[in-house]
N, C-alpha and C. Protein backbone atom coordinates (compact mmCIF):
# COMPACT_ATOMS: atom_id res chain seq x y z
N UNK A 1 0.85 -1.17 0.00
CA UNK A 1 0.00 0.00 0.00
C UNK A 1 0.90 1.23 0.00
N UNK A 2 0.66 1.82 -1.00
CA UNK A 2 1.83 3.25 -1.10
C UNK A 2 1.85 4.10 0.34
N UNK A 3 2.93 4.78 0.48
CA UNK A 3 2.40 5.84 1.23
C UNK A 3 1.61 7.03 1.13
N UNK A 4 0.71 7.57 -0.11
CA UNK A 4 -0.20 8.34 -0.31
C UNK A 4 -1.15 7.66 0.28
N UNK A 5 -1.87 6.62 -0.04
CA UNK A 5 -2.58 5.85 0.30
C UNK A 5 -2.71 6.08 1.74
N UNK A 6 -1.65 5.46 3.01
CA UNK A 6 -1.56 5.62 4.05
C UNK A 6 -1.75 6.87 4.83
N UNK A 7 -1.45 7.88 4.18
CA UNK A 7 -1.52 9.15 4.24
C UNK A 7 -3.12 9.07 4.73
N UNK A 8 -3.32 9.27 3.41
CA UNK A 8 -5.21 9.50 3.38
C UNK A 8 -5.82 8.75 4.75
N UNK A 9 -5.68 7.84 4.74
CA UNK A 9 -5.97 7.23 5.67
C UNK A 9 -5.99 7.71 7.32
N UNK A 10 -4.52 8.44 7.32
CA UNK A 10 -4.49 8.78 8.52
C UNK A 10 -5.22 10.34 8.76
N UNK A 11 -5.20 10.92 7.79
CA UNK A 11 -5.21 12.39 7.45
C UNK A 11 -7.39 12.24 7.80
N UNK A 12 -7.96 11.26 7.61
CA UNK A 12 -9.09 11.11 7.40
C UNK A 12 -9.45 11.01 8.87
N UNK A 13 -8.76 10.54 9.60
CA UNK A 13 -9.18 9.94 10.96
C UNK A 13 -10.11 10.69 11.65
N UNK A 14 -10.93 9.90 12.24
CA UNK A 14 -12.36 10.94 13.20
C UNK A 14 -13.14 11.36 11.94
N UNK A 15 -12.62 11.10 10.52
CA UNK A 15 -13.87 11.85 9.59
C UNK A 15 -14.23 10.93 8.66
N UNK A 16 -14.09 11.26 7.47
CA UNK A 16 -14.73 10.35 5.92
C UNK A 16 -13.47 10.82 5.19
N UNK A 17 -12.99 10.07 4.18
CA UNK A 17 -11.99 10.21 3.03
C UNK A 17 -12.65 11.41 2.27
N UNK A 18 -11.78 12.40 2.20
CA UNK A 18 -11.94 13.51 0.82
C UNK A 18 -12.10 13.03 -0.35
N UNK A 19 -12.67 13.21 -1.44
CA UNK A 19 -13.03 13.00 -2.23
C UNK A 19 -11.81 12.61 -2.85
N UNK A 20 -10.88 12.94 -3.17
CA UNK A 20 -9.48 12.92 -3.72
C UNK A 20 -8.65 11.57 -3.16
N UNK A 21 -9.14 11.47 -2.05
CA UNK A 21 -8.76 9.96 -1.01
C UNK A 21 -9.51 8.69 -2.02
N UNK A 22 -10.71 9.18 -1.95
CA UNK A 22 -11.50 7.73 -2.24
C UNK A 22 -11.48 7.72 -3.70
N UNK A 23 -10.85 8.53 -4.09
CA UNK A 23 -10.33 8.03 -5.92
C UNK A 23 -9.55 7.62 -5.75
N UNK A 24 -8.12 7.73 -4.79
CA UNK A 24 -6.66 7.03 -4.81
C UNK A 24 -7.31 5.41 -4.18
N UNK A 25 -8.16 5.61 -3.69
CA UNK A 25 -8.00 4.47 -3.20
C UNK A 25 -9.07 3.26 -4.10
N UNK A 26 -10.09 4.25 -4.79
CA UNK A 26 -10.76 3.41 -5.55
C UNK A 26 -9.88 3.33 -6.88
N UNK A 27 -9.02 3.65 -7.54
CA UNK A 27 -8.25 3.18 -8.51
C UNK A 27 -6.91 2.32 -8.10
N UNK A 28 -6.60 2.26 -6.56
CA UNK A 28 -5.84 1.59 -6.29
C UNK A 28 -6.28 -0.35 -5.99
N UNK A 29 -7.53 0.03 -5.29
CA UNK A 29 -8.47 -1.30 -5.45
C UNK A 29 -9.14 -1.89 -6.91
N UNK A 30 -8.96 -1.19 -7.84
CA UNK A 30 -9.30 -1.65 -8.97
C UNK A 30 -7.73 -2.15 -9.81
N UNK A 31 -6.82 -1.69 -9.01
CA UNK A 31 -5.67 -2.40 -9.74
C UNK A 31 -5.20 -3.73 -9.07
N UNK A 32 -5.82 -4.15 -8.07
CA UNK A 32 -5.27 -5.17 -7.52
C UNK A 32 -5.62 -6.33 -8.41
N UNK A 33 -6.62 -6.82 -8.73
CA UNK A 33 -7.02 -7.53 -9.66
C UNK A 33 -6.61 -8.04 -10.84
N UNK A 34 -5.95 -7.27 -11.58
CA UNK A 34 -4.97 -6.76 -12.58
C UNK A 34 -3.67 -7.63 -12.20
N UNK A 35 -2.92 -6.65 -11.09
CA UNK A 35 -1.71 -7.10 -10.27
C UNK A 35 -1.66 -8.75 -10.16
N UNK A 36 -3.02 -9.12 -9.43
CA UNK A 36 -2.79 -10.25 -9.10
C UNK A 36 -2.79 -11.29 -9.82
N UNK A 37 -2.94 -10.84 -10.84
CA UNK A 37 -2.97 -11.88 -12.14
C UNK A 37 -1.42 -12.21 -12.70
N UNK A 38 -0.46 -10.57 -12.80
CA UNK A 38 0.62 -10.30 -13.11
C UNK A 38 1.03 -11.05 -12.05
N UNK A 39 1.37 -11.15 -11.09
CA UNK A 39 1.93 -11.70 -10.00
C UNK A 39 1.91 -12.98 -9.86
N UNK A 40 1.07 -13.37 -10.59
CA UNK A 40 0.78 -15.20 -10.77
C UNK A 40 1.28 -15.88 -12.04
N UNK A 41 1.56 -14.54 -13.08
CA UNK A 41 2.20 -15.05 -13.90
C UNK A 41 4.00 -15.12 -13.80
N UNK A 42 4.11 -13.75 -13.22
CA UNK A 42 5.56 -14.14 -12.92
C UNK A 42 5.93 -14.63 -11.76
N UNK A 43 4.84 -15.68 -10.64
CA UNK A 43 5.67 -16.82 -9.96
C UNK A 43 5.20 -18.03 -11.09
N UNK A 44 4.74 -18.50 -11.75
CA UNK A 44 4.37 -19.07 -12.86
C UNK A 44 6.09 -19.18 -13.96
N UNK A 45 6.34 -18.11 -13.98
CA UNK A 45 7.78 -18.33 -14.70
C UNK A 45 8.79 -17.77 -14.35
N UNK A 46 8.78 -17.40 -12.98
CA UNK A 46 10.25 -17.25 -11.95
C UNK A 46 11.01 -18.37 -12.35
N UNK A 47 11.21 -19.57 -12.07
CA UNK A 47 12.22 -20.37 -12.29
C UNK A 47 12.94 -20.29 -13.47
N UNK A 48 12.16 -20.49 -14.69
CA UNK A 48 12.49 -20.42 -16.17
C UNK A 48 13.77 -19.07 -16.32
N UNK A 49 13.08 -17.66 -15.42
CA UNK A 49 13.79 -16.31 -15.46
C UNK A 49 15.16 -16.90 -14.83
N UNK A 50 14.82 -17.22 -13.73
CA UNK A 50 16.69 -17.29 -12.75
C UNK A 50 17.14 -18.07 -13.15
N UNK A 51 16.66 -19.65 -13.48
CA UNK A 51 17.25 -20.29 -13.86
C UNK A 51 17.93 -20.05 -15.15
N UNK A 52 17.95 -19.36 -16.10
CA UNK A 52 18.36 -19.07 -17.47
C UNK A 52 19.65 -17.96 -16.77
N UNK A 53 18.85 -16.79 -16.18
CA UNK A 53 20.14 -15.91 -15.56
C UNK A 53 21.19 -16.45 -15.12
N UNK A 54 21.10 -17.42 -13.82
CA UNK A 54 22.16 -18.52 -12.87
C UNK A 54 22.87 -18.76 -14.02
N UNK A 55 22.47 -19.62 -14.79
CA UNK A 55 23.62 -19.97 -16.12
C UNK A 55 24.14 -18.76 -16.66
N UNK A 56 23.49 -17.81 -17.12
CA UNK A 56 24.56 -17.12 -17.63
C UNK A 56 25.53 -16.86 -16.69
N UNK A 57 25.21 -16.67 -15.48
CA UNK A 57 26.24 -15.79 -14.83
C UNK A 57 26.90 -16.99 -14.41
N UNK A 58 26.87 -17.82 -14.31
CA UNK A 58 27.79 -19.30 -13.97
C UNK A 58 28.59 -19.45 -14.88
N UNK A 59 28.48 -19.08 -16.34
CA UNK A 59 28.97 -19.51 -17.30
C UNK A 59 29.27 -17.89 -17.43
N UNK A 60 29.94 -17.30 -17.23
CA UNK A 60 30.41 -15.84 -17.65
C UNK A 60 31.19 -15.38 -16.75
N UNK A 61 31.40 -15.06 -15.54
CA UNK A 61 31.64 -15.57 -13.89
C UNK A 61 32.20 -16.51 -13.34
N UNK A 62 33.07 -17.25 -13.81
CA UNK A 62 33.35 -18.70 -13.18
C UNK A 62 33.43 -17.93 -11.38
N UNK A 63 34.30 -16.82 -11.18
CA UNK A 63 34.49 -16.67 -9.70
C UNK A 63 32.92 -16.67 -8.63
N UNK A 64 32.16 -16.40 -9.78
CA UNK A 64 31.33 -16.12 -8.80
C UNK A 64 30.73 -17.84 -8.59
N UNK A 65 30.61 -18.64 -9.85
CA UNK A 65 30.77 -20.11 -9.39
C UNK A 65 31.16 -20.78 -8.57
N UNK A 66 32.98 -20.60 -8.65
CA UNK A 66 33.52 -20.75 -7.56
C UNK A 66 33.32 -20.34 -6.15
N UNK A 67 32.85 -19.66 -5.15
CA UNK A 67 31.90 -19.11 -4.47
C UNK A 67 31.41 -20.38 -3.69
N UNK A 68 31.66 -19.78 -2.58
CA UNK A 68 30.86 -21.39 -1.49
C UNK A 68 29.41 -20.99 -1.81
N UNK A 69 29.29 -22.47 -2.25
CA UNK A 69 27.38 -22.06 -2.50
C UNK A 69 26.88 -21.30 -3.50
N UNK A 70 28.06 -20.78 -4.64
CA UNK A 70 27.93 -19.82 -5.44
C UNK A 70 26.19 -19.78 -6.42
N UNK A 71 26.38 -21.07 -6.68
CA UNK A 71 24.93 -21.27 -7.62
C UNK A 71 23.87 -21.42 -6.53
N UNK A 72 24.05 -21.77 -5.66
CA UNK A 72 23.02 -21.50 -4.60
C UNK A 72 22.49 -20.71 -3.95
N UNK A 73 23.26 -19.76 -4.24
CA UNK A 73 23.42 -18.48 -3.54
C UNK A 73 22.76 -17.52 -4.33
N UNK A 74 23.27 -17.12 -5.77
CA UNK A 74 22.84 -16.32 -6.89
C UNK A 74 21.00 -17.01 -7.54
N UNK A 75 21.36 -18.70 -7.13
CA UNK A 75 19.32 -18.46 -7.60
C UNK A 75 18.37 -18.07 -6.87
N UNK A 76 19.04 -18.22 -5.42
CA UNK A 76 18.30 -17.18 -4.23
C UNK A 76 17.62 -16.13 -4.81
N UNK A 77 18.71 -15.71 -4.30
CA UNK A 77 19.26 -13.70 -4.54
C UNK A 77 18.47 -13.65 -5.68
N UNK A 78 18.42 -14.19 -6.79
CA UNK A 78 17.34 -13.73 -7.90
C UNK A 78 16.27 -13.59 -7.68
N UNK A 79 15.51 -14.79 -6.96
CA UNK A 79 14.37 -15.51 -6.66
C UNK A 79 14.07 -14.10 -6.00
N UNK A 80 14.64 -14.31 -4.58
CA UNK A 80 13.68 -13.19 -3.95
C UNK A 80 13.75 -11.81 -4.40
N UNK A 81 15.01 -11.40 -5.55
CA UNK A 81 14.57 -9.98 -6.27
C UNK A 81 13.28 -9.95 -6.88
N UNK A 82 12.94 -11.02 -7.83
CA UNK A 82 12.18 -11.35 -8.35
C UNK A 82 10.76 -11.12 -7.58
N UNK A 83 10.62 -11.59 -6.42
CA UNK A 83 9.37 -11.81 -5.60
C UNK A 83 9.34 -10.45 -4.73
N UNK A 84 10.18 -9.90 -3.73
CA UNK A 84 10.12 -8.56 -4.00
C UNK A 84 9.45 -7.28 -4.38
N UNK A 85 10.38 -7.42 -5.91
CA UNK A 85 10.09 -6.28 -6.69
C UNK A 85 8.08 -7.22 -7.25
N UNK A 86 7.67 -8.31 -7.34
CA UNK A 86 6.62 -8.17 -7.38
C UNK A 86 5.58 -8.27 -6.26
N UNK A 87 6.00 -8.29 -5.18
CA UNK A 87 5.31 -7.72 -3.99
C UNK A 87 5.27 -5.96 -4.13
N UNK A 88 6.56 -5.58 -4.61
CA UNK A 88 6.46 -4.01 -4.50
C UNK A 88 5.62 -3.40 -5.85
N UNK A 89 5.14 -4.05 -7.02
CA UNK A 89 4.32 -3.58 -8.38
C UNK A 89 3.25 -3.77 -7.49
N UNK A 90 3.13 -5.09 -7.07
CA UNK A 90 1.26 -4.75 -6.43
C UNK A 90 1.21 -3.86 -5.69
N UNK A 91 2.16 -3.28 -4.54
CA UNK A 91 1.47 -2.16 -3.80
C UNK A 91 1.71 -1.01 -3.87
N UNK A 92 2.32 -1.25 -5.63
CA UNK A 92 2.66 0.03 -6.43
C UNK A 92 3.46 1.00 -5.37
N UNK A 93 4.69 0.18 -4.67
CA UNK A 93 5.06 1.20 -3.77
C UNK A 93 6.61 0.79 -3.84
N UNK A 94 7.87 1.65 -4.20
CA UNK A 94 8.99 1.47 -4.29
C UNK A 94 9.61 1.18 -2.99
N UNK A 95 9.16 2.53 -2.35
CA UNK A 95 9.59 2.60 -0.62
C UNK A 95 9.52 0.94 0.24
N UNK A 96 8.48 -0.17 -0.54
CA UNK A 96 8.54 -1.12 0.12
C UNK A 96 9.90 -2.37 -0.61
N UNK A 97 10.05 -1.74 -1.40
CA UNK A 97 11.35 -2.20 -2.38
C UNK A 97 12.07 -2.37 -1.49
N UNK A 98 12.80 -1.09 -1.50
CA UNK A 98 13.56 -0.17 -0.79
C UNK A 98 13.77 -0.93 0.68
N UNK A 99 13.06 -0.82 1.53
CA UNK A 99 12.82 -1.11 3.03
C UNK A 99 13.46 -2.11 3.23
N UNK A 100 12.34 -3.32 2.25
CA UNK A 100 12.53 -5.10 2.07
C UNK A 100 13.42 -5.65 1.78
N UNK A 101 14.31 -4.73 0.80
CA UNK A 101 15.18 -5.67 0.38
C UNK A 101 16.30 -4.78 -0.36
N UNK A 102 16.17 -3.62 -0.63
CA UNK A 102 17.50 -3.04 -1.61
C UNK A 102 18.14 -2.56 -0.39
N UNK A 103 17.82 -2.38 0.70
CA UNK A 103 18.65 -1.81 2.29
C UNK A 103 19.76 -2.66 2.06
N UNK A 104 18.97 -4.49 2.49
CA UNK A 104 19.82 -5.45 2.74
C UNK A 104 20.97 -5.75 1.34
N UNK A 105 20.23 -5.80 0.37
CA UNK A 105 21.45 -5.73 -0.89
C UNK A 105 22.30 -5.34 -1.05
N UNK A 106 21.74 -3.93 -0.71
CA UNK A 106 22.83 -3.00 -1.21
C UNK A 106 24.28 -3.13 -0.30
N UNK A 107 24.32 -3.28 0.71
CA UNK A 107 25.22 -3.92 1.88
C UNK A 107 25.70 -5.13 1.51
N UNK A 108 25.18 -5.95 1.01
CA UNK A 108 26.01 -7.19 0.68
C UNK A 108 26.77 -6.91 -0.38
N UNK A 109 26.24 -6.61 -1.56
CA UNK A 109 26.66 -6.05 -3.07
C UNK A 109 28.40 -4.84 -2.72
N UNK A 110 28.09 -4.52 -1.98
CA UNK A 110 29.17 -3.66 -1.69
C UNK A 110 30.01 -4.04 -0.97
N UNK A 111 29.72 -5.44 -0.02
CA UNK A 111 31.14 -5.80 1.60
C UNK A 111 31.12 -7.36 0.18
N UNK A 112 30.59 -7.65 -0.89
CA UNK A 112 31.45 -8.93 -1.71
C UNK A 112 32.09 -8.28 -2.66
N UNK A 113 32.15 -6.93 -2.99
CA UNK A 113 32.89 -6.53 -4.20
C UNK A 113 33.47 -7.64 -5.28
N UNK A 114 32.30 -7.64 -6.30
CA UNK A 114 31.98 -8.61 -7.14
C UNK A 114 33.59 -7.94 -8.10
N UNK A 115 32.85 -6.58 -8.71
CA UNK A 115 34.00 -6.53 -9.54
C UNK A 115 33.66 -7.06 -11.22
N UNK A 116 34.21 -6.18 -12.43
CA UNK A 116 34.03 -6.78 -13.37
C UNK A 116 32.64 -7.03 -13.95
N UNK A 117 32.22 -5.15 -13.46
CA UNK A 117 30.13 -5.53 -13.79
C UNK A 117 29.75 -6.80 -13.80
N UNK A 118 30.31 -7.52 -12.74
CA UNK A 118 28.93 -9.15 -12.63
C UNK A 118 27.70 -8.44 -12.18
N UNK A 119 27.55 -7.56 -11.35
CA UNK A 119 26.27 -7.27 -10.91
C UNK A 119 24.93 -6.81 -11.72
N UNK A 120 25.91 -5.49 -12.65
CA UNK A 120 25.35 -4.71 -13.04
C UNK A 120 24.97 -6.02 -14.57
N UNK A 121 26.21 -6.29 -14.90
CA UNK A 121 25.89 -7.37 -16.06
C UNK A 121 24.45 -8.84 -15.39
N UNK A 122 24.73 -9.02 -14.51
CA UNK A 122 23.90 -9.90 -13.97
C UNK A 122 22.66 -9.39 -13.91
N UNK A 123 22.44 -7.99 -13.48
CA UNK A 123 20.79 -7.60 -13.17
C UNK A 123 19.87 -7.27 -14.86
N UNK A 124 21.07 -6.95 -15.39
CA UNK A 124 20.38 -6.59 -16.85
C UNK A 124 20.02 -7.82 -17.38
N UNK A 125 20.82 -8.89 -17.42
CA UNK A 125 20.48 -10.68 -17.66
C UNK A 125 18.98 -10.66 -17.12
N UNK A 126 19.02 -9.90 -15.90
CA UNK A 126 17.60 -10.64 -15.30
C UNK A 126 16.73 -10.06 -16.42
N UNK A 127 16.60 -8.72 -16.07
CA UNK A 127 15.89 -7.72 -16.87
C UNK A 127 15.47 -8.47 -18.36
N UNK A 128 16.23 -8.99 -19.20
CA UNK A 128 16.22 -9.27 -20.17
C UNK A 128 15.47 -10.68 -20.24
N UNK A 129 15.77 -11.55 -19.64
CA UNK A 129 15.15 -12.88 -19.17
C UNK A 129 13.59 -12.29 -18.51
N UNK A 130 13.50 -11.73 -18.19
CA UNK A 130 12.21 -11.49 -17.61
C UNK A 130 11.66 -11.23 -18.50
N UNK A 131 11.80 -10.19 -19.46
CA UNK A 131 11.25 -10.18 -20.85
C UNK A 131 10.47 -10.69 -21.75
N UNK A 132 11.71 -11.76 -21.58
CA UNK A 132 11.59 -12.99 -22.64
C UNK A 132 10.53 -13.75 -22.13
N UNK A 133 10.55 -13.86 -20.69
CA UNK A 133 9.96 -15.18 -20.25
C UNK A 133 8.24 -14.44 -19.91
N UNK A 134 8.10 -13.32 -19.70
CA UNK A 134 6.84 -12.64 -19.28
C UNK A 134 6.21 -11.88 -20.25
N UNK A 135 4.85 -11.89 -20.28
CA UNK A 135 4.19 -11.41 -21.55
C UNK A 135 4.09 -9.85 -21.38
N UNK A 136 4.04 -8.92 -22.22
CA UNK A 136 4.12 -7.47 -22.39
C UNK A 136 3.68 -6.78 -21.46
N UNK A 137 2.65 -7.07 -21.05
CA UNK A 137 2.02 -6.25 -19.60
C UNK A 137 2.60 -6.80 -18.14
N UNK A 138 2.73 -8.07 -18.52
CA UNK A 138 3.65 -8.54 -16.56
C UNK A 138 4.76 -7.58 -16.75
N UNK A 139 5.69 -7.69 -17.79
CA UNK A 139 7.05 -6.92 -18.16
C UNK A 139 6.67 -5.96 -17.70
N UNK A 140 5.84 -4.99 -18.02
CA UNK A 140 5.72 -3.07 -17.87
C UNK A 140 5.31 -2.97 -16.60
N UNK A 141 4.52 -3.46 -15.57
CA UNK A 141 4.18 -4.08 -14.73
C UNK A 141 5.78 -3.75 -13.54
N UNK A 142 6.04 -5.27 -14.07
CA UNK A 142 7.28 -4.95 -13.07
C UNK A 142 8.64 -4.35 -13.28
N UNK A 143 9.03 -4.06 -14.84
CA UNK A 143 10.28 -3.42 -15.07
C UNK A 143 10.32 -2.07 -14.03
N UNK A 144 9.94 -1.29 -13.98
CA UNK A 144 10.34 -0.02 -13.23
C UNK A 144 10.89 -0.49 -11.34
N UNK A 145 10.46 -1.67 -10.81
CA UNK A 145 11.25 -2.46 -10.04
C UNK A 145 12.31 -3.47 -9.94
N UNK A 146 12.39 -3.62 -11.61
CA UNK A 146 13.48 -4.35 -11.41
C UNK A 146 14.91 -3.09 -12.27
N UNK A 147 14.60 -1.92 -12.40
CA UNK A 147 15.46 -1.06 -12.78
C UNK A 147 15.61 -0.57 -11.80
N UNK A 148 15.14 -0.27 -10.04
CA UNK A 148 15.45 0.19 -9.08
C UNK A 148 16.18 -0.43 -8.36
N UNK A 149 16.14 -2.09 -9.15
CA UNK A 149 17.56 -3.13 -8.26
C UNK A 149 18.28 -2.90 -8.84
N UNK A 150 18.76 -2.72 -10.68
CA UNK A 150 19.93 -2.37 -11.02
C UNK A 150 20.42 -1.02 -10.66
N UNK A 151 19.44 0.19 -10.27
CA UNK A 151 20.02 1.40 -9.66
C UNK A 151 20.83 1.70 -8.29
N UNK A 152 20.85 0.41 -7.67
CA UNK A 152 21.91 0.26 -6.20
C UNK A 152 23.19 -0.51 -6.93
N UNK A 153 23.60 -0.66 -8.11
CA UNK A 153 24.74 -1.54 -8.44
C UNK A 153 25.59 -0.20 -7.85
N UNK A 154 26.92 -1.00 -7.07
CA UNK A 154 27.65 0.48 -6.63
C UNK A 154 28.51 0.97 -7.24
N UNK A 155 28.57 2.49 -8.07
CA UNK A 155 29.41 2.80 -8.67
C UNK A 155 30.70 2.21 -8.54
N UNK A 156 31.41 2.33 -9.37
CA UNK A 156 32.85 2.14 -9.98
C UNK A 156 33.43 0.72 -9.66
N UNK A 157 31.89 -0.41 -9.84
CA UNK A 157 31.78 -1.54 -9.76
C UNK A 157 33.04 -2.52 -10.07
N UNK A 158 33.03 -1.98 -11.24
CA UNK A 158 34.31 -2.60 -12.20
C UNK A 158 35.87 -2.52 -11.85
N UNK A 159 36.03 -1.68 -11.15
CA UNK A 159 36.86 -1.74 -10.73
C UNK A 159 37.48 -2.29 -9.24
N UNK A 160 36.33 -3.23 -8.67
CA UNK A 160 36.09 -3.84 -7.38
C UNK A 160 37.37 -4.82 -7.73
C-alpha cells in the first residue's frame, strides 16, 4: 500500500476520506485484480527467469561459481529480487522495495565486491530474461522495479 494511500488514511481519521482519497483508493483497489494476475504469472515463470540468468552468470563468472554455495546463492538472490520487486508492483510502492530488500542488498553487493560488472551485467540478464519469459504487460508491470535493483549496483563496480 503506497504511502499516499496511508496518508489519506491517517489524514481522514475521526472523519470520511476527501473525495481525492477515495479516488486514490478506488483506482488503487481496482488495480489489484490486474496485479494479481501479473503476480501469478511471474511466480508461474520465476524459475524459467533465474534459472536461465544462474547460467549465464555461472557460465560468464566462473568466480562467482567458484563461491561457497555460489549457484546457490545467486538463484536465491534472484528468486527473492524477483518476488520482492513483485510484492512491490502490487502495492505500487517502491519505498517497500527499498525497506525489504534493496537496504539489505545494497550492503552485501558492496562488503562482496563482485567486480568486473557481474552485478550490473547480472541484473540486466535478469531484466532481459524477464522479458523474454513474461508477456508485455507482466514486463511493464514490473520493469520499473526491477530497474530500481539495477540502480543500487555500486558505482565504480568494475573496478572492485
Amino acid at each position: 500500500m503506497t504511502p499516499t494511500l496511508m496518508r489519506a488514511l491517517h489524514t481522514a481519521e475521526n472523519t470520511y476520506l476527501s473525495p481525492e482519497a477515495r479516488e486514490q483508493w478506488q483506482s488503487f483497489a481496482e488495480s489489484v485484480p490486474r496485479g494479481m494476475v501479473y503476480l501469478k504469472h511471474l511466480e508461474n515463470q520465476e524459475m524459467a527467469i533465474v534459472t536461465d540468468t544462474t547460467a549465464y552468470i555461472m557460465q560468464r563468472f566462473p568466480k562467482v561459481k567458484a563461491r561457497i554455495e555460489g549457484h546457490e546463492k545467486t538463484l536465491r538472490d534472484l528468486q527473492l529480487i524477483l518476488r520482492y520487486c513483485g510484492q512491490a508492483a502490487l502495492r505500487q510502492d517502491p519505498q517497500f522495495l527499498e525497506d525489504q530488500l534493496l537496504q539489505w542488498l545494497r550492503t552485501m553487493l558492496v562488503a562482496y565486491k563482485f567486480g568486473q560488472d557481474v552485478l550490473k551485467d547480472s541484473y540486466e540478464k535478469l531484466m532481459e530474461d524477464a522479458r523474454t519469459h513474461l508477456n508485455p504487460e507482466t514486463y511493464t508491470w514490473l520493469e520499473p522495479y526491477l530497474k530500481q535493483v539495477l540502480d543500487i549496483v555500486p558505482q565504480g563496480e568494475n573496478q572492485a
